[in-house]
C-alpha atoms as a PDB file:
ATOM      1  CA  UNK A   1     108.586  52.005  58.666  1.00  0.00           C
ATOM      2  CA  UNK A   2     107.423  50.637  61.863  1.00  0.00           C
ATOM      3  CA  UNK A   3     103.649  48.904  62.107  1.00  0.00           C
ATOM      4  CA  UNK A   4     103.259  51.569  64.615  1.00  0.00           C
ATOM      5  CA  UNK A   5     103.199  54.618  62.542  1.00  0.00           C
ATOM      6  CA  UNK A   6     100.383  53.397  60.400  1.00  0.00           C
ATOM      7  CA  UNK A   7      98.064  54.863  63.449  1.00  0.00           C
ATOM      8  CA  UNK A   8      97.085  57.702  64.097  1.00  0.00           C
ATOM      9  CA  UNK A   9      97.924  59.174  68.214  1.00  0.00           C
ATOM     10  CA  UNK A  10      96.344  62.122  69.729  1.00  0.00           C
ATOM     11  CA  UNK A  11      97.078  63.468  72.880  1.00  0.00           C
ATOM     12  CA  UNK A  12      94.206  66.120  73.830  1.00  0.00           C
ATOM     13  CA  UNK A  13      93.593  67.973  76.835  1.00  0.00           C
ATOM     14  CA  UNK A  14      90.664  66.983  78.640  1.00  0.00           C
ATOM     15  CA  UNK A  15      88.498  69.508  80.994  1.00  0.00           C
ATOM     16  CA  UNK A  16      85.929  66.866  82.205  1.00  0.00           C
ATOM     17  CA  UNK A  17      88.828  64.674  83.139  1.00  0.00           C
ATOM     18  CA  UNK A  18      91.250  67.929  83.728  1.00  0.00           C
ATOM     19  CA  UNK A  19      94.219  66.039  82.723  1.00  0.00           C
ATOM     20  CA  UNK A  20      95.675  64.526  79.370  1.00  0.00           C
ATOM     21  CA  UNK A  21      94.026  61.934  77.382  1.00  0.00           C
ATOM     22  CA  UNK A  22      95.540  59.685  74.712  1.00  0.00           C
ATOM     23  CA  UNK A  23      93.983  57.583  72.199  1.00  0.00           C
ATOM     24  CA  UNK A  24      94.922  55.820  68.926  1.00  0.00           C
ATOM     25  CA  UNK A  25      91.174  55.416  67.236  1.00  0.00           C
ATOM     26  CA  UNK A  26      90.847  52.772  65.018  1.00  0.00           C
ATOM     27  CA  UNK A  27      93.288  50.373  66.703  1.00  0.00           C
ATOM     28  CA  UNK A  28      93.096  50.741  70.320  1.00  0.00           C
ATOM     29  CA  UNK A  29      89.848  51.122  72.753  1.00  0.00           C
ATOM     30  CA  UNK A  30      90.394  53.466  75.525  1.00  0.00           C
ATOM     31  CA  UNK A  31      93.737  54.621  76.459  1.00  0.00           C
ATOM     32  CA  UNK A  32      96.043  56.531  78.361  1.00  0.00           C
ATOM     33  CA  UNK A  33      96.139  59.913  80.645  1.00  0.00           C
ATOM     34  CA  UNK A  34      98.132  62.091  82.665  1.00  0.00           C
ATOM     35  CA  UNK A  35      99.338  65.656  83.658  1.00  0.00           C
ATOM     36  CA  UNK A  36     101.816  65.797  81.358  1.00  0.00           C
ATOM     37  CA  UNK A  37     101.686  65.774  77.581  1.00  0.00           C
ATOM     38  CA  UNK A  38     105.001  64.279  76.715  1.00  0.00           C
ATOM     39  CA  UNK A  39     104.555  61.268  78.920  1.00  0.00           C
ATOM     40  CA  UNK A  40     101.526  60.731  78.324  1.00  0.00           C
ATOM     41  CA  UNK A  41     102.104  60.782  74.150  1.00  0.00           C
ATOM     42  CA  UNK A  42     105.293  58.313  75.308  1.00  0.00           C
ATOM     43  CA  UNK A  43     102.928  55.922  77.259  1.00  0.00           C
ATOM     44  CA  UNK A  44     100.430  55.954  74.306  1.00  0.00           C
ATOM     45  CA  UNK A  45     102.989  54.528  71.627  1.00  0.00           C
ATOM     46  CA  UNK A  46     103.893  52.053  73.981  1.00  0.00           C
ATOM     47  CA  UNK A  47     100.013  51.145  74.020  1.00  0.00           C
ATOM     48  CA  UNK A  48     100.360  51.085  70.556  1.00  0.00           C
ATOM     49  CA  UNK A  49     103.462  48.629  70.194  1.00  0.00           C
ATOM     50  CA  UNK A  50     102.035  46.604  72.671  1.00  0.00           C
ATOM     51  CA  UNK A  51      98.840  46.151  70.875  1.00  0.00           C
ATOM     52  CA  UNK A  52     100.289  45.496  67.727  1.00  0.00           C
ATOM     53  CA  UNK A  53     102.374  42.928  69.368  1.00  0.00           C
ATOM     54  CA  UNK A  54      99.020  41.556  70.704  1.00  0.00           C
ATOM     55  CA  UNK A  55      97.432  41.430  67.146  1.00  0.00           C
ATOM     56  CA  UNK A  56     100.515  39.462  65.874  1.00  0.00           C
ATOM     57  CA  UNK A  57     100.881  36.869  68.673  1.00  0.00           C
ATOM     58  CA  UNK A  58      97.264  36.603  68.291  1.00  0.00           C
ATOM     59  CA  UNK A  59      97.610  36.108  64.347  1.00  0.00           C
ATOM     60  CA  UNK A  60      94.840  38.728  63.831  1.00  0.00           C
ATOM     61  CA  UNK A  61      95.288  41.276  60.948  1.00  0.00           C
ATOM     62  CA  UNK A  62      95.574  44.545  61.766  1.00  0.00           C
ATOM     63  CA  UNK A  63      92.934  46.764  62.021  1.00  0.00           C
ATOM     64  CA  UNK A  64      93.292  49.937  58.796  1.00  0.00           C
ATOM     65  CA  UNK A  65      95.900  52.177  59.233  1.00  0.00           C
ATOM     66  CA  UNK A  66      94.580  55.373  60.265  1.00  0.00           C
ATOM     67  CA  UNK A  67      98.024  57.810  58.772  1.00  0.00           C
ATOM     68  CA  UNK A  68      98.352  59.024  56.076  1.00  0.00           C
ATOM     69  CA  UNK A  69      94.560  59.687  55.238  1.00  0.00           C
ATOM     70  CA  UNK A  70      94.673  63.644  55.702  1.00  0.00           C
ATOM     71  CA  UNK A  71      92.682  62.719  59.007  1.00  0.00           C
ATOM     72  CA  UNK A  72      93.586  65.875  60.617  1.00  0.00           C
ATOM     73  CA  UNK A  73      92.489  68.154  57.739  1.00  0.00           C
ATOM     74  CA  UNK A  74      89.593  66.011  58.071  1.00  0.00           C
ATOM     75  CA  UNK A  75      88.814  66.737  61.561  1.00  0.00           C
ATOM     76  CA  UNK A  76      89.290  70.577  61.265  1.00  0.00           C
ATOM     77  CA  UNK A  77      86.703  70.749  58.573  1.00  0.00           C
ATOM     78  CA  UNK A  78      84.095  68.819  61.132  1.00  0.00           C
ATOM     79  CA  UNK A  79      84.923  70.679  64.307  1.00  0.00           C
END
């Protein structure tokens, strides 16, 4: 399994921005947009890579993996 699929990505429209937004919490501040979905979920996990790669050069431990927690469960009993 790659590093990369320990984090959670979501890719949610956004009507204040009125485009895509992406964003991996837990491991990544900010993140990515754009009118369309797919790329935009394509950019993000190259955000991802890229900041694990970061956290390695860096010899920094990686933040808690965010998968495999039942997170979106989670998040439909809060909305």
């Amino acid at each position: 399994m790659k590093a990369s699929a320990r984090y959670v990505k979501i890719v949610e429209w956004s009507e204040e921005d009125n485009c895509y937004v992406g964003s991996a919490p837990g491991l990544i501040l900010g993140g990515c947009h754009g009118d369309d979905e797919r790329a935009v979920f394509t950019e993000l996990c190259q955000i991802v890579e890229d900041a694990i790669a970061l956290y390695e050069q860096d010899g920094k431990p990686l933040p808690a993996a965010t998968s495999g927690r039942d997170l979106v469960n989670w998040l439909q009993s809060v909305a």
